[in-house]
N, C-alpha and C. Protein backbone atom coordinates (compact mmCIF):
# COMPACT_ATOMS: atom_id res chain seq x y z
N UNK A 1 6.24 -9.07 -24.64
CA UNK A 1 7.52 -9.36 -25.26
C UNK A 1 7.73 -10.84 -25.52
N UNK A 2 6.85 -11.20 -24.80
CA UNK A 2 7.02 -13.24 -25.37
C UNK A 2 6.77 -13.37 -26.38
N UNK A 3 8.06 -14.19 -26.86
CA UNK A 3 7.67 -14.66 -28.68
C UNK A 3 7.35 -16.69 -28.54
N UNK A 4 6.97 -16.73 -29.34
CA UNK A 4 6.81 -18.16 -29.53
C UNK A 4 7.68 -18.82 -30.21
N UNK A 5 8.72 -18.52 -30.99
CA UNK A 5 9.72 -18.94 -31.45
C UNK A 5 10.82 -18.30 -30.83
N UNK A 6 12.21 -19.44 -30.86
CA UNK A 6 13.81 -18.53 -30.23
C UNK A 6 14.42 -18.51 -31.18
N UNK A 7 14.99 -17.28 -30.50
CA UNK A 7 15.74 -15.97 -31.54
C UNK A 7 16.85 -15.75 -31.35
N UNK A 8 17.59 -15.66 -32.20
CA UNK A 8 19.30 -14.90 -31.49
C UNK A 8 18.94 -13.44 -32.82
N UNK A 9 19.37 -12.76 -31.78
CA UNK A 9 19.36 -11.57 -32.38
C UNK A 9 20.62 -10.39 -32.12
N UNK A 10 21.05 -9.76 -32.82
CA UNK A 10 22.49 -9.20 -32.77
C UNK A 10 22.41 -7.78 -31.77
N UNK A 11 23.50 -7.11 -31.42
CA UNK A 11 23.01 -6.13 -30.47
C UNK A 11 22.13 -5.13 -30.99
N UNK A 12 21.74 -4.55 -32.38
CA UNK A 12 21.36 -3.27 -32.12
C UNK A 12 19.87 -4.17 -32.46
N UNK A 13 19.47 -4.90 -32.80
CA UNK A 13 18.39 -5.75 -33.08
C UNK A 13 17.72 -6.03 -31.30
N UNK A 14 18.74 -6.90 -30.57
CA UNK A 14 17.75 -6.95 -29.29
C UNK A 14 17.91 -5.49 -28.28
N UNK A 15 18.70 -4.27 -28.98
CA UNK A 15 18.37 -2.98 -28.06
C UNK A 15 16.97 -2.23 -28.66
N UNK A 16 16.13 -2.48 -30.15
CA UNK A 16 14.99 -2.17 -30.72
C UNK A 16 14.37 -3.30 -29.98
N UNK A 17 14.39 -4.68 -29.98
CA UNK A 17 13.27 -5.37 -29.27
C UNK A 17 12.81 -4.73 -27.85
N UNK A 18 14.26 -4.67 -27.07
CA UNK A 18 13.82 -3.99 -25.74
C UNK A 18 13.35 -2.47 -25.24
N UNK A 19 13.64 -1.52 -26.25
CA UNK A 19 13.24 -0.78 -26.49
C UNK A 19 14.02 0.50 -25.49
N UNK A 20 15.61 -0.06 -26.22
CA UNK A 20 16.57 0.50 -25.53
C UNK A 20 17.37 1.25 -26.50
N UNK A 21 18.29 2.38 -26.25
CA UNK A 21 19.34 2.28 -27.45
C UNK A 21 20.76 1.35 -27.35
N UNK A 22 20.79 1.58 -28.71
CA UNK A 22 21.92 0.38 -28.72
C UNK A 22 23.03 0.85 -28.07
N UNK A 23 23.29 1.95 -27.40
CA UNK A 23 24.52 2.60 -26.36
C UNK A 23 24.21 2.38 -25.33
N UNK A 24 22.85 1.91 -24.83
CA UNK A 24 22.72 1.85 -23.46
C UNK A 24 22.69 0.23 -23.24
N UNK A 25 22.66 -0.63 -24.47
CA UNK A 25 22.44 -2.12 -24.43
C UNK A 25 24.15 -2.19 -24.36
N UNK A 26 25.20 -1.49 -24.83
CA UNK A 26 26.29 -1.54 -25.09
C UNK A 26 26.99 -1.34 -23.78
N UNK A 27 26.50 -0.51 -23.23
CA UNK A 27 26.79 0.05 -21.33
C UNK A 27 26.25 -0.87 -20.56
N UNK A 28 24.98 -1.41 -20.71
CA UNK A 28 24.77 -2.70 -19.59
C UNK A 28 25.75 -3.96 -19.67
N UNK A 29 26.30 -4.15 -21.02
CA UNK A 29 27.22 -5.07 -21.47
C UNK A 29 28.52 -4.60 -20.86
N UNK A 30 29.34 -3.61 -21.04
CA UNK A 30 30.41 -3.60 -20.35
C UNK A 30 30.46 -3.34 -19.10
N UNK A 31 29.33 -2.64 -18.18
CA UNK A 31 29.33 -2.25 -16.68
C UNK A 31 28.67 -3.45 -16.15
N UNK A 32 27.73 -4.45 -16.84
CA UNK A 32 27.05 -5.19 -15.80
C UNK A 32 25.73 -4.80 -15.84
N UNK A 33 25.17 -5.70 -15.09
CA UNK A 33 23.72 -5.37 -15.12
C UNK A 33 22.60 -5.89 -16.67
N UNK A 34 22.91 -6.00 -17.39
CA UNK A 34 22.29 -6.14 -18.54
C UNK A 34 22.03 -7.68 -18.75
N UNK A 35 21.25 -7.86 -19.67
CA UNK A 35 20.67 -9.27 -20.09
C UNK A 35 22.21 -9.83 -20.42
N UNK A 36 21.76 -11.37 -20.42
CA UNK A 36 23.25 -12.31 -20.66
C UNK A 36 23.28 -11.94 -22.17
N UNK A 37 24.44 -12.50 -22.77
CA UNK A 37 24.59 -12.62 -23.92
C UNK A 37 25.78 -13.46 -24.15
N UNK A 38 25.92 -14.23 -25.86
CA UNK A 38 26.67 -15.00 -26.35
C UNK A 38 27.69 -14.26 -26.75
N UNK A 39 28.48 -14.95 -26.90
CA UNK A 39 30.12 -13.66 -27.77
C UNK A 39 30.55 -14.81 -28.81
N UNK A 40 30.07 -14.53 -30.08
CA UNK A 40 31.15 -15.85 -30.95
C UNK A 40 31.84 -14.94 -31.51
N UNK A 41 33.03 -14.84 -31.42
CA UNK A 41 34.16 -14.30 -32.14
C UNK A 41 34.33 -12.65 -31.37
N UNK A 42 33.94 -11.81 -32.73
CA UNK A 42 33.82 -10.12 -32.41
C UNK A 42 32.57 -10.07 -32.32
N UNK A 43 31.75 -10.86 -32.37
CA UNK A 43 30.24 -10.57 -32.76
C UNK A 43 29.06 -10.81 -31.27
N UNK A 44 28.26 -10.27 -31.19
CA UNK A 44 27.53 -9.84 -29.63
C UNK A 44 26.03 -10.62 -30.08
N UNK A 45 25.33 -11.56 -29.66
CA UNK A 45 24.18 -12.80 -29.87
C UNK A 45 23.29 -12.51 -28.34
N UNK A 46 22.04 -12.03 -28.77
CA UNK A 46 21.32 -12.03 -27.86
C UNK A 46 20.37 -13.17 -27.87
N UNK A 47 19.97 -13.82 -26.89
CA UNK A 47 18.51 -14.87 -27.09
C UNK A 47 17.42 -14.06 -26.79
N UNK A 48 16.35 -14.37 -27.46
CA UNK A 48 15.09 -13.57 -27.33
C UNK A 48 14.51 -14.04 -25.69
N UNK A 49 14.71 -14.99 -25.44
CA UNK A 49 14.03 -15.86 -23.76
C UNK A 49 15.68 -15.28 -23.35
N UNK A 50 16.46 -14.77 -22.63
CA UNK A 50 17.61 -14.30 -22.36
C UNK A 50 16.94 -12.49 -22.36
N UNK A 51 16.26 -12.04 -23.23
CA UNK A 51 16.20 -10.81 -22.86
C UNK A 51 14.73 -10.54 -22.44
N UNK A 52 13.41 -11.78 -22.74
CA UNK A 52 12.17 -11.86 -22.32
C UNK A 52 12.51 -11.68 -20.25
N UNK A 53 13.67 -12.59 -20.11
CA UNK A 53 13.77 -13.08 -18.99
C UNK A 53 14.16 -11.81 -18.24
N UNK A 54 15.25 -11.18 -18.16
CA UNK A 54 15.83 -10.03 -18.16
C UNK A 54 14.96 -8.76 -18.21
N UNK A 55 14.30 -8.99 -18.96
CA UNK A 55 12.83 -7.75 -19.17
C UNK A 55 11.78 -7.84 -18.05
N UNK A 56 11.50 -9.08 -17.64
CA UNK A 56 10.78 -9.34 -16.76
C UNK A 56 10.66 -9.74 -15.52
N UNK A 57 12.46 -9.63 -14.91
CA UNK A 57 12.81 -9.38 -13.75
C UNK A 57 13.18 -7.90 -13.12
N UNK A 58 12.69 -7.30 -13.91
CA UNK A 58 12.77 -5.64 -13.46
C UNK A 58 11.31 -5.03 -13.49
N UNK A 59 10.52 -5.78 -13.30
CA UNK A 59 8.72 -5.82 -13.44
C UNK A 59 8.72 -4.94 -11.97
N UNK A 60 8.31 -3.65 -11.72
CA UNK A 60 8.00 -3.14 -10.17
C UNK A 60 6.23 -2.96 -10.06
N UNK A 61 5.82 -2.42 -8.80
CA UNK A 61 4.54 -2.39 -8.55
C UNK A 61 4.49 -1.16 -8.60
N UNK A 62 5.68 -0.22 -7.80
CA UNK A 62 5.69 0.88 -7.31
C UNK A 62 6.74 1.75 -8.16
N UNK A 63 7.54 3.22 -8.26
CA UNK A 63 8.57 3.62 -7.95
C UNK A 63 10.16 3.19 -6.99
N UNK A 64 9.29 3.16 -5.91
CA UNK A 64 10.03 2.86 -4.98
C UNK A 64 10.33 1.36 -4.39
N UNK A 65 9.82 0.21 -5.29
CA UNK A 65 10.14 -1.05 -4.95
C UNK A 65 11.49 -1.32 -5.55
N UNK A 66 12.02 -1.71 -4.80
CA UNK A 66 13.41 -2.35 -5.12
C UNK A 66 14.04 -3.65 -6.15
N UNK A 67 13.08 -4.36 -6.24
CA UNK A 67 12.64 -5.38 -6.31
C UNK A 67 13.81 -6.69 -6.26
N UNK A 68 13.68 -7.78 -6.54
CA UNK A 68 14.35 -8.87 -5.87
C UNK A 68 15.72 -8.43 -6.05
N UNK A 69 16.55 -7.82 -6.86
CA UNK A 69 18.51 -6.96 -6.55
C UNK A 69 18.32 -6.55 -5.74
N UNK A 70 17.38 -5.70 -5.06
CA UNK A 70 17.43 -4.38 -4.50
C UNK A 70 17.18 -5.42 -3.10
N UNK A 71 16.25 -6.50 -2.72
CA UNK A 71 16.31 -7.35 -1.44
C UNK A 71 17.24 -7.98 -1.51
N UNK A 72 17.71 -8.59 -2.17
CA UNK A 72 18.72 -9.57 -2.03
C UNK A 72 20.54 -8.42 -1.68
N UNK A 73 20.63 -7.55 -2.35
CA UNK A 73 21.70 -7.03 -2.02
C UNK A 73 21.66 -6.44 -0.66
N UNK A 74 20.46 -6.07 -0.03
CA UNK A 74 20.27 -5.59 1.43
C UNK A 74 20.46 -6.54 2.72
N UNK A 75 19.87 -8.00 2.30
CA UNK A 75 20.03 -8.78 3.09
C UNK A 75 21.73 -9.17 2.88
N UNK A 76 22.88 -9.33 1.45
CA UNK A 76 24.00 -9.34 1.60
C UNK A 76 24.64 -8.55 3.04
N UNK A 77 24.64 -7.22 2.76
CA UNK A 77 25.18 -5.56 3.07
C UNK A 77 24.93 -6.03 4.84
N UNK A 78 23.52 -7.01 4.82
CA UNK A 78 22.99 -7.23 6.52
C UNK A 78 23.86 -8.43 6.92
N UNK A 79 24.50 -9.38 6.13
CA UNK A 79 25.06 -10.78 6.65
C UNK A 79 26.57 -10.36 6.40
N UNK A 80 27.21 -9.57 5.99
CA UNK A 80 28.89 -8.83 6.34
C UNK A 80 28.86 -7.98 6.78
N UNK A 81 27.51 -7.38 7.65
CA UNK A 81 27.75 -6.14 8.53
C UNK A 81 28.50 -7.05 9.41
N UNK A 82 29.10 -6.05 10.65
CA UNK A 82 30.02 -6.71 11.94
C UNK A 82 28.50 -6.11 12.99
N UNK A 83 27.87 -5.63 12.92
CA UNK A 83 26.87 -4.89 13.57
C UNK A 83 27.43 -3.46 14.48
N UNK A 84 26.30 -2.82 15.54
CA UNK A 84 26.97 -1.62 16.65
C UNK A 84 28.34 -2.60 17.03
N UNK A 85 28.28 -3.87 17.91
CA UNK A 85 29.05 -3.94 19.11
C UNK A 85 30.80 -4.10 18.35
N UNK A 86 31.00 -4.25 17.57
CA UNK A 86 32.41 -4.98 17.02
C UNK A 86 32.74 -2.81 15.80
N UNK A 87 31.51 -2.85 15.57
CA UNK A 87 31.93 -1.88 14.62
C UNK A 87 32.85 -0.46 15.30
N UNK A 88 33.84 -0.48 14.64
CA UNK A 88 34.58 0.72 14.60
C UNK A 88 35.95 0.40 16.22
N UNK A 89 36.07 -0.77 16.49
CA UNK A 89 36.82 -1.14 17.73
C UNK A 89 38.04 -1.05 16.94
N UNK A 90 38.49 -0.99 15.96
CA UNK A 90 39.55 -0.89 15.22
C UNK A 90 40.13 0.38 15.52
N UNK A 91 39.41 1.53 15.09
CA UNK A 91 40.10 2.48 15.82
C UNK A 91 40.21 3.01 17.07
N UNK A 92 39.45 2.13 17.92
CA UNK A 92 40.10 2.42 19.22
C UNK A 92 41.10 2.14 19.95
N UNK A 93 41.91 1.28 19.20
CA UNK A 93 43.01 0.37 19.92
C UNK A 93 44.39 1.17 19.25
């Protein structure tokens, strides 16, 4: 997917580069998760290195690798646990 020249390309243009439909490039855009993008006006601007980048942080080895969201949100979920000793003393009192 590396190009040698940069690109802005409009949504249904970088959902054919990525080889997405343009409803599901449209759903990563309003839920999250999806490549960045520009907004000038009403109009939706993708960069080609913006969706190279994006394309190639979801690279797995396996099925089941998580990969760097999937570690990084675990170690979050592990640093605002309260752990066993504090958890659930709330309803005992």
């Amino acid at each position: 997917m590396q190009t040698s020249e940069h690109r802005k390309l409009n949504a249904p243009e970088a959902a054919q580069y990525l080889g997405l439909s343009a409803s599901t490039l449209s759903k990563l855009r309003v839920f999250g998760g999806g490549p960045t993008f520009f907004k000038l006006g009403r109009r939706v601007v993708y960069s080609t290195r913006d969706l190279d980048g994006w394309f190639e942080a979801r690279q797995r080895s396996s099925t089941s690798d998580p990969g760097e969201a999937g570690r990084r949100a675990r170690r979050i979920r592990r640093a605002h646990d309260p752990g066993p000793a504090t958890r659930g003393t709330a309803l005992r009192r």
